[in-house]
Structures are given as structure tokens and as C-alpha cells.
Protein backbone atom coordinates (compact mmCIF):
# COMPACT_ATOMS: atom_id res chain seq x y z
CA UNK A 1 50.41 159.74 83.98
CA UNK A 2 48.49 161.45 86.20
CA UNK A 3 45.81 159.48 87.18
CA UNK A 4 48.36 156.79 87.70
CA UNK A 5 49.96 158.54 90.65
CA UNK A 6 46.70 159.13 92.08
CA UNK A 7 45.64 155.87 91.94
CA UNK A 8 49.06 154.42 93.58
CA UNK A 9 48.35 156.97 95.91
CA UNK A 10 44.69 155.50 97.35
CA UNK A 11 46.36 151.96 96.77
CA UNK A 12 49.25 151.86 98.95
CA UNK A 13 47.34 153.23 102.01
CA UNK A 14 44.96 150.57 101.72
CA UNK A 15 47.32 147.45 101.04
CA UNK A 16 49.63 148.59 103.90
CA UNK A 17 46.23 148.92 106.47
CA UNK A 18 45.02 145.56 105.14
CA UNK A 19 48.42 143.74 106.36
CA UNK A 20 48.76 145.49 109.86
CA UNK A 21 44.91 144.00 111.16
CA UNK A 22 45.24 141.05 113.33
CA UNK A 23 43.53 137.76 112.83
CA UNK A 24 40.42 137.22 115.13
CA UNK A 25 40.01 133.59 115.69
CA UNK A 26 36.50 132.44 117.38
CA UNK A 27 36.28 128.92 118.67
CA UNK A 28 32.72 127.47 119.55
CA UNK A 29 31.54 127.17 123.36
CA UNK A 30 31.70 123.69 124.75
CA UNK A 31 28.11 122.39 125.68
CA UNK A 32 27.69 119.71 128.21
CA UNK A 33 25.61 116.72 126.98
CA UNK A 34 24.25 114.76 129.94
CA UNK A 35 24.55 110.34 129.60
CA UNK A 36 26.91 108.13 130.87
CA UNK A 37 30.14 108.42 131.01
CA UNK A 38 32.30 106.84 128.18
CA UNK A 39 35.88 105.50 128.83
CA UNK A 40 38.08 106.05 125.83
CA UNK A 41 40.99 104.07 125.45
CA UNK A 42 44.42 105.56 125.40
CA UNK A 43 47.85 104.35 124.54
CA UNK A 44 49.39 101.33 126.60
CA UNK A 45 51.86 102.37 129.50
CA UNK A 46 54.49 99.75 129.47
CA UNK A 47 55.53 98.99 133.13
CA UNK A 48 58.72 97.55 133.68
CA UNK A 49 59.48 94.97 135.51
CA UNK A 50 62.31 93.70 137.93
CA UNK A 51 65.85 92.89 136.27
CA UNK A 52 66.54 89.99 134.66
CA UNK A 53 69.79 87.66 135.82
CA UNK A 54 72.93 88.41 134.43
CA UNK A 55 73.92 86.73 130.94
CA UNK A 56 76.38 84.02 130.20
CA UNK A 57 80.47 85.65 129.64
CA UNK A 58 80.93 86.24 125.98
CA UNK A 59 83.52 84.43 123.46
CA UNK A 60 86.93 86.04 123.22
CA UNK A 61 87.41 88.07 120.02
CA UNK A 62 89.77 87.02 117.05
CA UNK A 63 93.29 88.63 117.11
CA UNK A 64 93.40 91.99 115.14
CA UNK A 65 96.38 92.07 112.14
CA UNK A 66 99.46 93.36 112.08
CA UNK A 67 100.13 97.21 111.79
CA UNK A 68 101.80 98.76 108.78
CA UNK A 69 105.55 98.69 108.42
CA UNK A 70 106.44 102.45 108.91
CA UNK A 71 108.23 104.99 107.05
CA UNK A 72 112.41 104.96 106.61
CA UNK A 73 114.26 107.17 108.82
CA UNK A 74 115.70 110.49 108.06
CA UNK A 75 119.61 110.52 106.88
CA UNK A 76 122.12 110.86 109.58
CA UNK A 77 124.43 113.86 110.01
CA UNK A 78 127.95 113.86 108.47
CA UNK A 79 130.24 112.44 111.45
CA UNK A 80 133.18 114.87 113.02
CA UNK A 81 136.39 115.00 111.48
CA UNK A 82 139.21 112.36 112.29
CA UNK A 83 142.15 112.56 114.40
CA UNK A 84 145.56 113.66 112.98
CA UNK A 85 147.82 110.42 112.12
CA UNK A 86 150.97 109.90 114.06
CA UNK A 87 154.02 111.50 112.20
CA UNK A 88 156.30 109.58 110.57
CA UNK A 89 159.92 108.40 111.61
CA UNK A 90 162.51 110.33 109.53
CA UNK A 91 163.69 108.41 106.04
CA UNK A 92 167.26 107.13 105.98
CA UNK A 93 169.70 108.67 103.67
CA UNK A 94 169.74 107.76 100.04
CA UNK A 95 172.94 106.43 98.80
CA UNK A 96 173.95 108.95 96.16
CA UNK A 97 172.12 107.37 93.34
CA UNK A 98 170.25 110.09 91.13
CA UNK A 99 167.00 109.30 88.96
CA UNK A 100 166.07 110.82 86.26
CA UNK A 101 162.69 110.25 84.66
CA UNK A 102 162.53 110.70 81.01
CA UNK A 103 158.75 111.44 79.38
CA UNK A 104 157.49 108.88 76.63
CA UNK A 105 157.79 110.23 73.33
CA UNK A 106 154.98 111.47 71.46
CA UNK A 107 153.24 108.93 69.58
CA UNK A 108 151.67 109.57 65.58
CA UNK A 109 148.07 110.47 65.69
CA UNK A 110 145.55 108.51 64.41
CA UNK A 111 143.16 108.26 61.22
């Protein structure tokens, strides 16, 4: 156990001063070789050139389709209420005749 601290202790230092050093990069001096000079070819430049005349009116399109049938309408409200009805003329006077309405008789049940 103890040797195992000290050793994490001499490690870390170490790793952590490893990762902080920056990266020298050296590139090699250009020397100047003297001969002729040598064209190298690049890419092709495309110049454009003057406008072309205007094309020919195209062909009318076809006729698109009919829409969908939309949705059913929402219910109505109820409607106010109705005027009151004329009254009536008075009746005439009966002629002293009296009805009398007798109820059926009870019929037998049935089996």
C-alpha cells in the first residue's frame, strides 16, 4: 500500500507535464533550383458568353381535379317561440240536453 501511493505520486506529475507541452512542427526551407521555367496546367475557367435568344412559349398545363366535398354544417339553434293564437268567439248555449258517460265494464282476464 505504500509504495503504491508513492508511485501515483511521481506518476501523476509526469502524465499531467507530458500533456501541457506544445507540439513543435519544423517544415524544410525551400531551395531555389535554377532551369527553365515550367507551366503547370490548372483547372479550366469557363467564360461565359453573351445570352442566348429567348425560347419558344410553353404548352398550357392540363386542368387540376376537383376539390373535396367538405364537411356538413353544424345544427341550427332551436327557433323563438310562436305567437299566441287569436282567442276564440264565445260557444252558443247548449240546449238543456245532459250527457252522461258511462265506463265499459270490466272485462274477464285472460289465461
Amino acid at each position: 500500500m505504500n509504495r503504491s501511493i508513492w508511485i501515483a505520486a511521481l506518476i501523476v506529475p509526469l502524465s499531467l507535464v507530458a500533456c501541457d507541452r506544445p507540439t513543435v512542427v519544423t517544415s524544410p526551407a525551400l531551395v531555389a533550383v535554377p532551369g527553365p521555367a515550367v507551366e503547370v496546367p490548372g483547372p479550366a475557367v469557363a467564360v461565359p458568353g453573351p445570352a442566348g435568344p429567348q425560347g419558344a412559349t410553353g404548352i398550357q398545363g392540363n386542368e387540376g381535379n376537383t376539390g373535396n366535398t367538405g364537411n356538413t354544417g353544424a345544427t341550427g339553434t332551436q327557433g323563438m317561440e310562436g305567437n299566441k293564437g287569436n282567442k276564440g268567439d264565445t260557444g252558443r248555449s247548449g240546449d238543456s240536453t245532459t250527457v252522461i258517460v258511462v265506463p265499459p265494464a270490466a272485462s274477464a282476464p285472460t289465461n
